[in-house]
Protein backbone atom coordinates (compact mmCIF):
# COMPACT_ATOMS: atom_id res chain seq x y z
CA UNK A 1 32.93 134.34 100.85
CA UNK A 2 29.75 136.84 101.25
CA UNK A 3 30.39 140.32 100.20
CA UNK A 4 28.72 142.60 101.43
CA UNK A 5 30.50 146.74 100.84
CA UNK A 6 27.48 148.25 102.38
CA UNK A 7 27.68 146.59 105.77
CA UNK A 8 29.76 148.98 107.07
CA UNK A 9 27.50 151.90 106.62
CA UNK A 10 24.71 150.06 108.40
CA UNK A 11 23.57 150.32 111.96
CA UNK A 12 25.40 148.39 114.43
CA UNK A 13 23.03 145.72 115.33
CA UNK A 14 23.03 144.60 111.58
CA UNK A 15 26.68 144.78 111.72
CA UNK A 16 26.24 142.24 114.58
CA UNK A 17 24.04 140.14 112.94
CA UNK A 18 25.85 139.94 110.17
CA UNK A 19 29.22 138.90 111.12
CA UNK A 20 27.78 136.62 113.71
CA UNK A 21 26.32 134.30 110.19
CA UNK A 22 29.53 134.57 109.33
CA UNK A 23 31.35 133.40 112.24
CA UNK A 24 29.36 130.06 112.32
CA UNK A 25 30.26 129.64 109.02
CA UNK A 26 33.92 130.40 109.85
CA UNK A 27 33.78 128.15 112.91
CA UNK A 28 32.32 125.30 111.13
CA UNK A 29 34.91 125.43 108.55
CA UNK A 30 37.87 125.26 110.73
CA UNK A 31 36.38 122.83 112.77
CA UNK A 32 36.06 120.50 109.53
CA UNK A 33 39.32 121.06 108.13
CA UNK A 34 41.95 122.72 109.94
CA UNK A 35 44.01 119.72 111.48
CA UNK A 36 45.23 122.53 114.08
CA UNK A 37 41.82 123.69 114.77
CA UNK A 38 39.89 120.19 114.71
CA UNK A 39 42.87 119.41 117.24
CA UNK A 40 41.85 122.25 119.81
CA UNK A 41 38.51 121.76 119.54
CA UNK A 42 38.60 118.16 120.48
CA UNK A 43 40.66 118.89 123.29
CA UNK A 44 38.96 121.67 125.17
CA UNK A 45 36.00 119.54 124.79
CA UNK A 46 34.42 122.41 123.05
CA UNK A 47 30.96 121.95 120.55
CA UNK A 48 31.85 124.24 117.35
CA UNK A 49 27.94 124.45 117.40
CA UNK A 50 28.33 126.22 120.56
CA UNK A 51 30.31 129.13 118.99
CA UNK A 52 26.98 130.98 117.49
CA UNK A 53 28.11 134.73 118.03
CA UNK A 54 31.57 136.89 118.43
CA UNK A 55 30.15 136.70 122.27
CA UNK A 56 30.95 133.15 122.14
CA UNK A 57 34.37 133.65 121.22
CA UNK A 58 35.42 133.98 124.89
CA UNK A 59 34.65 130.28 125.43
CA UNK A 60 37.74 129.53 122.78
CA UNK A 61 41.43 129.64 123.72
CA UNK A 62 43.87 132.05 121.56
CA UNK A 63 45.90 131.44 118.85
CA UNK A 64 48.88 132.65 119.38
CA UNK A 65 52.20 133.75 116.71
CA UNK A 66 54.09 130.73 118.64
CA UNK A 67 51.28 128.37 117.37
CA UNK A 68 51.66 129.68 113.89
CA UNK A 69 55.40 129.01 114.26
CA UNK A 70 55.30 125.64 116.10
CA UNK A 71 52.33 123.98 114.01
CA UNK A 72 52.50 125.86 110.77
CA UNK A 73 51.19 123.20 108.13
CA UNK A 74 48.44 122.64 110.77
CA UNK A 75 47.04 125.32 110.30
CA UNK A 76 46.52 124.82 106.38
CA UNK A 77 42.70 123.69 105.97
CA UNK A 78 42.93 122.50 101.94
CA UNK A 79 44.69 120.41 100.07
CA UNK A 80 47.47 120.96 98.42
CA UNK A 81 46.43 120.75 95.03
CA UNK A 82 44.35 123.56 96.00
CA UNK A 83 46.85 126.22 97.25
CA UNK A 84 47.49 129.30 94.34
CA UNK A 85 49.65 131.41 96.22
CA UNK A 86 52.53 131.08 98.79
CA UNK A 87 53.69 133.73 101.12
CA UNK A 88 55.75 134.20 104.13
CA UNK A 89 54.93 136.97 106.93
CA UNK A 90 57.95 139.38 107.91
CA UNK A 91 58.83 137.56 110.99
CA UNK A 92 59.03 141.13 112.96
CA UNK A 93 58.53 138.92 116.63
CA UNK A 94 60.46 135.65 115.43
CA UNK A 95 60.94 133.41 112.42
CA UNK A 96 58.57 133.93 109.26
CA UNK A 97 55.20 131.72 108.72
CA UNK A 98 54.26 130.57 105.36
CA UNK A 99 50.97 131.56 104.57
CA UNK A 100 49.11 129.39 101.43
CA UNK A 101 46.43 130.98 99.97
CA UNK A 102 43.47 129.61 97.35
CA UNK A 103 41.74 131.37 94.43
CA UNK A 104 39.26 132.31 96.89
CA UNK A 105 41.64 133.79 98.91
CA UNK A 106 43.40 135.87 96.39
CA UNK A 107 39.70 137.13 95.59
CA UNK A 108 38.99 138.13 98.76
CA UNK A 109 42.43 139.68 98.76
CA UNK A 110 41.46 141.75 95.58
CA UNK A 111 38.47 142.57 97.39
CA UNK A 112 39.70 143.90 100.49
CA UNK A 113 42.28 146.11 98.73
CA UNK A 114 39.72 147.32 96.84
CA UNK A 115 37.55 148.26 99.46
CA UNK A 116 40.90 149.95 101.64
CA UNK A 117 41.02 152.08 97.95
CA UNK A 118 37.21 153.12 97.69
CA UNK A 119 37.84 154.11 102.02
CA UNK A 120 40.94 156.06 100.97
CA UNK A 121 38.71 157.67 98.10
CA UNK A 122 40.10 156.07 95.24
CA UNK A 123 37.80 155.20 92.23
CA UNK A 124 37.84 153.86 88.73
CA UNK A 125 39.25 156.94 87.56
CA UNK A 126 42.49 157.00 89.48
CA UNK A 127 45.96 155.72 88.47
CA UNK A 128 47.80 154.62 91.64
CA UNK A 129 51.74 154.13 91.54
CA UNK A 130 52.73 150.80 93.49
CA UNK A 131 55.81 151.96 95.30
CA UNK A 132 56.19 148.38 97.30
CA UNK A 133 57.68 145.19 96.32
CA UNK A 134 55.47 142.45 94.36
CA UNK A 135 57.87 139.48 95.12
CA UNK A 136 60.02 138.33 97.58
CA UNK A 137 57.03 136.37 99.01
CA UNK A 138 54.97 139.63 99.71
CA UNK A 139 52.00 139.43 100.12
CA UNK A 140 51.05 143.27 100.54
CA UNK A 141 52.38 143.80 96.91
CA UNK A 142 50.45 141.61 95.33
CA UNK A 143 46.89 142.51 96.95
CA UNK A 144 47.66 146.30 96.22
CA UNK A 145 47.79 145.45 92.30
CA UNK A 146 44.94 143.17 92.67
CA UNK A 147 42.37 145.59 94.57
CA UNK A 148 43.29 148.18 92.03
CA UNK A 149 42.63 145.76 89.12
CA UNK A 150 39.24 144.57 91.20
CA UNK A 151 38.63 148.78 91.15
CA UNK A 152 39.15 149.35 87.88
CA UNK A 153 42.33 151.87 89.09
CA UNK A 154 45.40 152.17 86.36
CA UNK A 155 48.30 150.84 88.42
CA UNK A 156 51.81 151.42 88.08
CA UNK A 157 54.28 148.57 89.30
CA UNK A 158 57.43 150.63 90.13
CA UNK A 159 58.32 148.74 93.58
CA UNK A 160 60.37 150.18 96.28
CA UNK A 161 63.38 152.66 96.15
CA UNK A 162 64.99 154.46 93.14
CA UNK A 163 63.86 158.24 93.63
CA UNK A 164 64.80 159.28 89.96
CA UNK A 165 62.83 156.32 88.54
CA UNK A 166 59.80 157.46 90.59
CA UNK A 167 59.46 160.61 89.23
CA UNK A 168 60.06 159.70 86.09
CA UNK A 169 56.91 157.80 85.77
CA UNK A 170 54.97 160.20 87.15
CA UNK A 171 56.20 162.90 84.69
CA UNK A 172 55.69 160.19 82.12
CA UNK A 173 52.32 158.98 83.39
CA UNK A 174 50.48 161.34 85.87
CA UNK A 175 49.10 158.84 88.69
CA UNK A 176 46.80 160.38 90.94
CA UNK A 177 48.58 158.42 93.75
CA UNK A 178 50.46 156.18 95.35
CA UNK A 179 50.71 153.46 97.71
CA UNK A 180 54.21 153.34 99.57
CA UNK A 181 55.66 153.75 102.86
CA UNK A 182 56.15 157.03 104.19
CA UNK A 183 59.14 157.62 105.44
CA UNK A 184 60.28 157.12 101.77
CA UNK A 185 58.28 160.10 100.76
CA UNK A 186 61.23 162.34 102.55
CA UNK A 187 63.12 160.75 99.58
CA UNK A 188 61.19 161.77 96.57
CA UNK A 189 60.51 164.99 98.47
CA UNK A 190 64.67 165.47 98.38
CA UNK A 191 64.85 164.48 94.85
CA UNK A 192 62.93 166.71 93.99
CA UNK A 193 64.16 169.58 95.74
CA UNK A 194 68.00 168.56 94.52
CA UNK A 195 66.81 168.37 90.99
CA UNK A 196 64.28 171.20 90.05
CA UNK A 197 60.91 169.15 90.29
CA UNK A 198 58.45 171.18 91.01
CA UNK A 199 56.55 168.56 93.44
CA UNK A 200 53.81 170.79 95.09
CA UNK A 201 52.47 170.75 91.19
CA UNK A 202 52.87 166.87 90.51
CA UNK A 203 49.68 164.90 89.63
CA UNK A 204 49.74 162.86 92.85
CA UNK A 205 47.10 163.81 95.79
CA UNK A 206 46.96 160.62 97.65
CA UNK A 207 49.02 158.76 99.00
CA UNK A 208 48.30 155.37 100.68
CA UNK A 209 50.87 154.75 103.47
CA UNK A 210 51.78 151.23 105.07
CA UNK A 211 54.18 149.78 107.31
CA UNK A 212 55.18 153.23 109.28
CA UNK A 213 52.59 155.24 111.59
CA UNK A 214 52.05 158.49 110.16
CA UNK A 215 49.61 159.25 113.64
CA UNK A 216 49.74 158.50 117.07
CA UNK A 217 46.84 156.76 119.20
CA UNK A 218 44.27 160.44 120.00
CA UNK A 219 44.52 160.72 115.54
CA UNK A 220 47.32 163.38 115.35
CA UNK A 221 49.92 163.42 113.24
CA UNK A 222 53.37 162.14 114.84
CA UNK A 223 56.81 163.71 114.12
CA UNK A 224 57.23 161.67 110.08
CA UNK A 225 53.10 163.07 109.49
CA UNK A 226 54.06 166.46 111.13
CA UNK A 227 57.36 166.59 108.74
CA UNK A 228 55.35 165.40 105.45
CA UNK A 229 52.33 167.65 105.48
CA UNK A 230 54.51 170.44 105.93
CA UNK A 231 56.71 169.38 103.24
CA UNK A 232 53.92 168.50 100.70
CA UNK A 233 50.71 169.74 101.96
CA UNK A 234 48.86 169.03 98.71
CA UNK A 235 49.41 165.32 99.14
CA UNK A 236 46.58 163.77 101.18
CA UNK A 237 47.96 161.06 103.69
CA UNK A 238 45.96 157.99 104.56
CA UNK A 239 47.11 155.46 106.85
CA UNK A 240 46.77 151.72 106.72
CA UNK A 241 47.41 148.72 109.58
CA UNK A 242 47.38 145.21 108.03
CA UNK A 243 48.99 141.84 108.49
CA UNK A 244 49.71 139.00 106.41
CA UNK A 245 48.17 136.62 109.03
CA UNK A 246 44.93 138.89 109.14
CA UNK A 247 44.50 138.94 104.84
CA UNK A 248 42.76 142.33 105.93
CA UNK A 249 43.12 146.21 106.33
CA UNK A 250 42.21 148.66 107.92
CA UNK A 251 42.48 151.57 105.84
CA UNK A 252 41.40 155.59 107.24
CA UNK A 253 39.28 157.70 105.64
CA UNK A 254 38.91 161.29 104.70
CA UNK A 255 38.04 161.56 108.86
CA UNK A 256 41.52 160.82 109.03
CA UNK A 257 40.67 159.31 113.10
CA UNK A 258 41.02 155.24 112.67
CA UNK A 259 41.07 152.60 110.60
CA UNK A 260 37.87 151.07 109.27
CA UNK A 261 37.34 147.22 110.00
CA UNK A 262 36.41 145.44 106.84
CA UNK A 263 33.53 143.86 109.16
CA UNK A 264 33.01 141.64 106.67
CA UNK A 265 36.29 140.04 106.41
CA UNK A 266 37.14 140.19 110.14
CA UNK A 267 35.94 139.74 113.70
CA UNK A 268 38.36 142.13 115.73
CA UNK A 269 38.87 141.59 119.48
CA UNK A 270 41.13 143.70 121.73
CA UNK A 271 42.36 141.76 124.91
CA UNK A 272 44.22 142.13 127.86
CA UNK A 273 47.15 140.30 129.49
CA UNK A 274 44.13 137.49 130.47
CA UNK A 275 42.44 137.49 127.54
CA UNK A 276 39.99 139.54 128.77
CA UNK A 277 38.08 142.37 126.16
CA UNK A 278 39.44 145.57 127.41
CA UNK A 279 37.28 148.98 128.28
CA UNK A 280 36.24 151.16 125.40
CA UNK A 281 38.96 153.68 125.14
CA UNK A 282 41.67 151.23 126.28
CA UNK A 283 44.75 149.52 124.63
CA UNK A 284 44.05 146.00 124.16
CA UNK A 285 45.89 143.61 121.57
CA UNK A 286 44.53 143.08 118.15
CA UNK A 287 42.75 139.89 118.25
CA UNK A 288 40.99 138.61 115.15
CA UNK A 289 39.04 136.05 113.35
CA UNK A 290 39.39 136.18 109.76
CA UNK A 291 36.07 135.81 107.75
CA UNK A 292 35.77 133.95 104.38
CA UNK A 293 39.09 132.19 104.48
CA UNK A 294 40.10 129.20 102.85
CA UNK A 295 43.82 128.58 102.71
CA UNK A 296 44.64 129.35 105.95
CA UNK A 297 41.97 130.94 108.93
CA UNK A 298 42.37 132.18 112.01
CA UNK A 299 40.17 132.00 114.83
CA UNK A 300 41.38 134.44 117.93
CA UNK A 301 44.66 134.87 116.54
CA UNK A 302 46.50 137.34 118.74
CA UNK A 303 48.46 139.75 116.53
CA UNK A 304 50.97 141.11 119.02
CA UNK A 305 49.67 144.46 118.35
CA UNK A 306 48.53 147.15 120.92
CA UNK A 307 45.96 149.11 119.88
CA UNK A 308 42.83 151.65 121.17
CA UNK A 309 39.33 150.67 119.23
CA UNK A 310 37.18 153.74 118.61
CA UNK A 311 33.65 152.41 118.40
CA UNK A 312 31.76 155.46 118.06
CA UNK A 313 29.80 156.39 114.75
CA UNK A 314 32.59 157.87 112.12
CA UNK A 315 31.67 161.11 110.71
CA UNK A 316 32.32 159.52 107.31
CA UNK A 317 29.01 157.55 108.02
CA UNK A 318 30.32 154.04 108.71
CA UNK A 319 29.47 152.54 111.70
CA UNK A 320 32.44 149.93 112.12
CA UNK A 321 35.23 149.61 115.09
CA UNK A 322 38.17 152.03 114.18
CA UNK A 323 41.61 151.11 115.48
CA UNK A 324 44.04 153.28 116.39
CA UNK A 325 47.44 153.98 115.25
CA UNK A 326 49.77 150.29 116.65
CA UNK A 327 50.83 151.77 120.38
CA UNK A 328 53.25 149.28 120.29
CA UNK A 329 54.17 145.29 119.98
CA UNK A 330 53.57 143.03 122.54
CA UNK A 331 56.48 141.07 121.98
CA UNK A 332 58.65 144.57 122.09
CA UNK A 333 57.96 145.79 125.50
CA UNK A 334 60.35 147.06 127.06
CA UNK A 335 61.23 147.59 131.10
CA UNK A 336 64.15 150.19 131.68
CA UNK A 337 64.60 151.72 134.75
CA UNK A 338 61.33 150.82 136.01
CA UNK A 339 59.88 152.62 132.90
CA UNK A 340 57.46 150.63 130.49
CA UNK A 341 58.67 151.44 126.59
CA UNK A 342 57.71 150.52 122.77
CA UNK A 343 60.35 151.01 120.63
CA UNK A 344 57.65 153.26 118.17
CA UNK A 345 57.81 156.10 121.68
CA UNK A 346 61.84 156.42 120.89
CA UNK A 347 61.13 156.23 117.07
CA UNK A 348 59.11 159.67 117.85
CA UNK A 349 61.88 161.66 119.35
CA UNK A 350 64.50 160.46 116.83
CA UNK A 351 62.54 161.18 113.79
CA UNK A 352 61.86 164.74 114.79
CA UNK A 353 65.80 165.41 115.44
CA UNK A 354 66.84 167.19 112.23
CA UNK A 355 70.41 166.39 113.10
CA UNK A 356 69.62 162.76 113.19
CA UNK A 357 69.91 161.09 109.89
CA UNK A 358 69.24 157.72 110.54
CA UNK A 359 69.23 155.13 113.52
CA UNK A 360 69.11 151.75 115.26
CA UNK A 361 67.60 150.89 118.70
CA UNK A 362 68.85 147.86 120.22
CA UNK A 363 67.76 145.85 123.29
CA UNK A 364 69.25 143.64 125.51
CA UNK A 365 69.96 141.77 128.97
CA UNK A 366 72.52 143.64 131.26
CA UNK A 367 74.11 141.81 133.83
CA UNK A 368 71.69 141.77 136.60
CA UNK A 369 68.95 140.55 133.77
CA UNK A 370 67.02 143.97 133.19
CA UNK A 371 66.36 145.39 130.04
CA UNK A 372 69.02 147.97 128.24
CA UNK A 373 69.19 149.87 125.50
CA UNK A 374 71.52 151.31 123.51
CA UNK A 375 70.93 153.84 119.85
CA UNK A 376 72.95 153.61 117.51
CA UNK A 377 72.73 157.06 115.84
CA UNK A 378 73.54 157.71 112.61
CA UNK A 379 74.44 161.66 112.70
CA UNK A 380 77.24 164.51 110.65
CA UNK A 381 77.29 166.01 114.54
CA UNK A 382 78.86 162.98 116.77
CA UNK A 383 80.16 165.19 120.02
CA UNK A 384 79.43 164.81 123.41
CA UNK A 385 77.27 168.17 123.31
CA UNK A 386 74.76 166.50 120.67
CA UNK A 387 74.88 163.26 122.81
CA UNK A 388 73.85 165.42 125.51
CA UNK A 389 71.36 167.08 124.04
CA UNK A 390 69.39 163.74 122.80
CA UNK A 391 69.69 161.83 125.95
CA UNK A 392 68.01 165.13 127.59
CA UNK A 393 65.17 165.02 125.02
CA UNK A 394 64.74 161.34 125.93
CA UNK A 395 64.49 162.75 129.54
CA UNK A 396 61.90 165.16 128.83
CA UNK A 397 59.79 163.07 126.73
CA UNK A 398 59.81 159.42 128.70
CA UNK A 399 61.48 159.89 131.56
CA UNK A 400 64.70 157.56 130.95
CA UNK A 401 68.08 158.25 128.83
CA UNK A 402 68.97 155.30 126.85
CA UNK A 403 73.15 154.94 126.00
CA UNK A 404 73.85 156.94 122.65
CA UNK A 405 76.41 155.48 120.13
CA UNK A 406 77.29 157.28 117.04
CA UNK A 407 78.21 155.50 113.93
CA UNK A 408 78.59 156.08 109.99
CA UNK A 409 75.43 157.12 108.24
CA UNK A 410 76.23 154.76 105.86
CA UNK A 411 76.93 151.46 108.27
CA UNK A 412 73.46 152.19 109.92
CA UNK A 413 71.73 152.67 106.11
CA UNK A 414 73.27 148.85 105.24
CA UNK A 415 72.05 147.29 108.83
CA UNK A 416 68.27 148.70 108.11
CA UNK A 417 67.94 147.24 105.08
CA UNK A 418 70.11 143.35 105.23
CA UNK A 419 68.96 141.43 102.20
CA UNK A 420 66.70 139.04 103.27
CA UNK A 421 64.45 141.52 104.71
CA UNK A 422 61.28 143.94 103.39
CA UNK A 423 61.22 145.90 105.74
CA UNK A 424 63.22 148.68 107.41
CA UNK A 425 65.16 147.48 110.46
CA UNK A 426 65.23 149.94 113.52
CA UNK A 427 64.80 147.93 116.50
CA UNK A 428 66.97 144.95 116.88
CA UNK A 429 65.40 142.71 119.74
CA UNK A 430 68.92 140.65 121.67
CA UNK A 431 66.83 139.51 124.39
């Protein structure tokens, strides 16, 4: 793998040129030794020598998350003797892919967490609290601690959860930030408040959030950014969007208005329902070819995610595609009433009820085979006047009412977070 940092603050030609070397390296790698790969090129009658620049791209068929599921070990391009590192993705849009990576992989993991660090303004000097899992066949977890080691960064392995364990190691320790997903900031923030910690005076000043959009697709803050920088305005929030299956980030910077492509890790496409590169300024989904990987590449792998790419200079002085905040998920559309949906549009209104504590959307076939909904709200108020009142706001802000069920705080808290998952389940797909 060829790093190269300062790409990204070069002009856009070079840019260009540069990941177009890498691409032919890419393609003639998978073409050599990914059975899946050797497999497609052979039968599209395609020349890997043909595929010389990311314009060639076009002339190669998708990989889709199907393919991933259907041919998995295909897709492996070393031996096995050679594999370090096994991890499995979430399996948000179906069953969970193992991913196997090499020693070069895990140092190009190191690498690009680094590099999402030095974009988020982190340097040697900073001691950054890891507030996500390590195990459970994470792979985030484990490139957070490495790109801080690869920085030079103090890091702090907490994991996930525990409030009172938090802030007891940053009263022991003083990071300087943190890397954790948001929503459970508004549960250190009421720790704090319920136990006399001063937080607006705490050593953090960063924090580094995945998994959750803190911003919707024109930069602003959405209802959980709106809700933390009010509630601790002296902690700086950066975004991040990354994948297992990508082995990338893209991490914002002070600009706060996208997140940078590591151009020299990944080739980022954004298509339409034909594969087709969308409009600047349009939602297309993610598309990418990873750069520099061993274990496992991917040449136009279709993410499932609908995002806008800004490709206009930053004011930060990089020069790379920005992508927006994720729209939505391909493989979560939904059609009610004739209306278009992603789940994250009803996540919006329900995280800026104060009233709601915590919630479930579900999805499924009625009768006549349309899409329904139903939200399971978890809520202290549970009358018809509150069940009015939220099925208006749905009204006002995208034009349908989905059914409202109330249930125990507590049920809803123990069907978000079932055992075998690391992630926080609010949308329930039984389709």
């Amino acid at each position: 793998m060829i790093r190269n940092s300062d790409i990204q603050f070069q002009d856009k030609q070079s840019i260009t040129d540069f990941q177009n070397e890498r691409l032919c390296e890419t393609i003639e790698y998978v073409a050599a030794n990914s059975p899946f790969y050797k497999r497609m090129f052979e039968e599209h009658n395609i020349n890997p020598l043909s595929i010389t620049s990311i314009d060639h791209l076009s002339k190669l068929p998708v990989t889709t998350k199907e393919d991933l599921q259907k041919f998995n070990n295909d897709f492996i391009a070393v031996a096995k003797s050679d594999i370090i590192d096994y991890v499995t993705t979430s399996g948000t849009l179906g069953d969970p892919v193992t991913f196997a990576l090499t020693d070069s992989d895990l140092s190009r993991l190191a690498y690009n967490e680094a590099l999402s660090f030095t974009t988020a303004g982190c340097n040697k000097g900073d001691v950054l609290q890891l507030m996500t899992t390590i195990d459970k066949r994470f792979m985030a977890g484990l490139a957070y601690f490495m790109g801080a080691r690869e920085l030079g960064c103090g890091v702090v392995r907490v994991g996930n959860g525990i409030p009172e364990l938090q802030w007891d190691t940053i009263r022991r320790i003083n990071p300087t930030g943190c890397i954790v997903v948001p929503s459970f900031l508004t549960k250190l923030i009421e720790f704090a408040k319920n136990n006399g910690i001063d937080y607006h005076n705490s050593s953090f000043r960063r924090a580094i959030c995945i998994g959750e959009a803190l911003r919707n697709d024109e930069g602003n803050f959405n209802a959980l950014g709106i809700r933390l920088s009010k509630e601790w305005p002296e902690l700086e929030l950066f975004s991040t969007y990354a994948s297992t299956e990508m082995q990338s980030s893209f991490t914002e910077c002070e600009v706060h208005h996208g997140g940078h492509t590591p151009v020299d890790l990944i080739v980022v496409e954004l298509l339409d329902e034909n594969n087709v590169p969308v409009a600047d300024g349009m939602p297309g989904e993610v598309t990418i070819t990873t750069l520099g990987v061993t274990g496992m590449p991917l040449v136009r792998f279709k993410t499932g995610d609908i995002c806008i790419g800004i490709s206009a200079p930053c004011k930060c002085g990089r020069n790379t595609l920005r992508l927006s905040s994720v729209i939505g998920r391909k493989g979560q559309m939904i059609k009610y009433k004739g209306t278009t949906l992603y789940p994250i549009a009803l996540y919006e209104i329900l995280d800026n009820v104060s009233d709601v504590k915590n919630y479930m959307i579900e999805v499924y076939t009625g009768e006549l085979g349309t899409d329904q909904i139903v939200i399971k709200v978890g809520s202290n108020r549970n009358d018809e006047h509150f069940e009015k009142e939220l099925k208006d706001l749905f009204r006002s802000k995208v034009r349908v009412a989905p059914e409202i069920c109330f249930e125990p705080i507590d049920y809803i808290a123990k069907k978000q977070a079932p055992a075998m998952s690391r992630k926080l389940i609010k949308f329930v797909d039984l389709r």
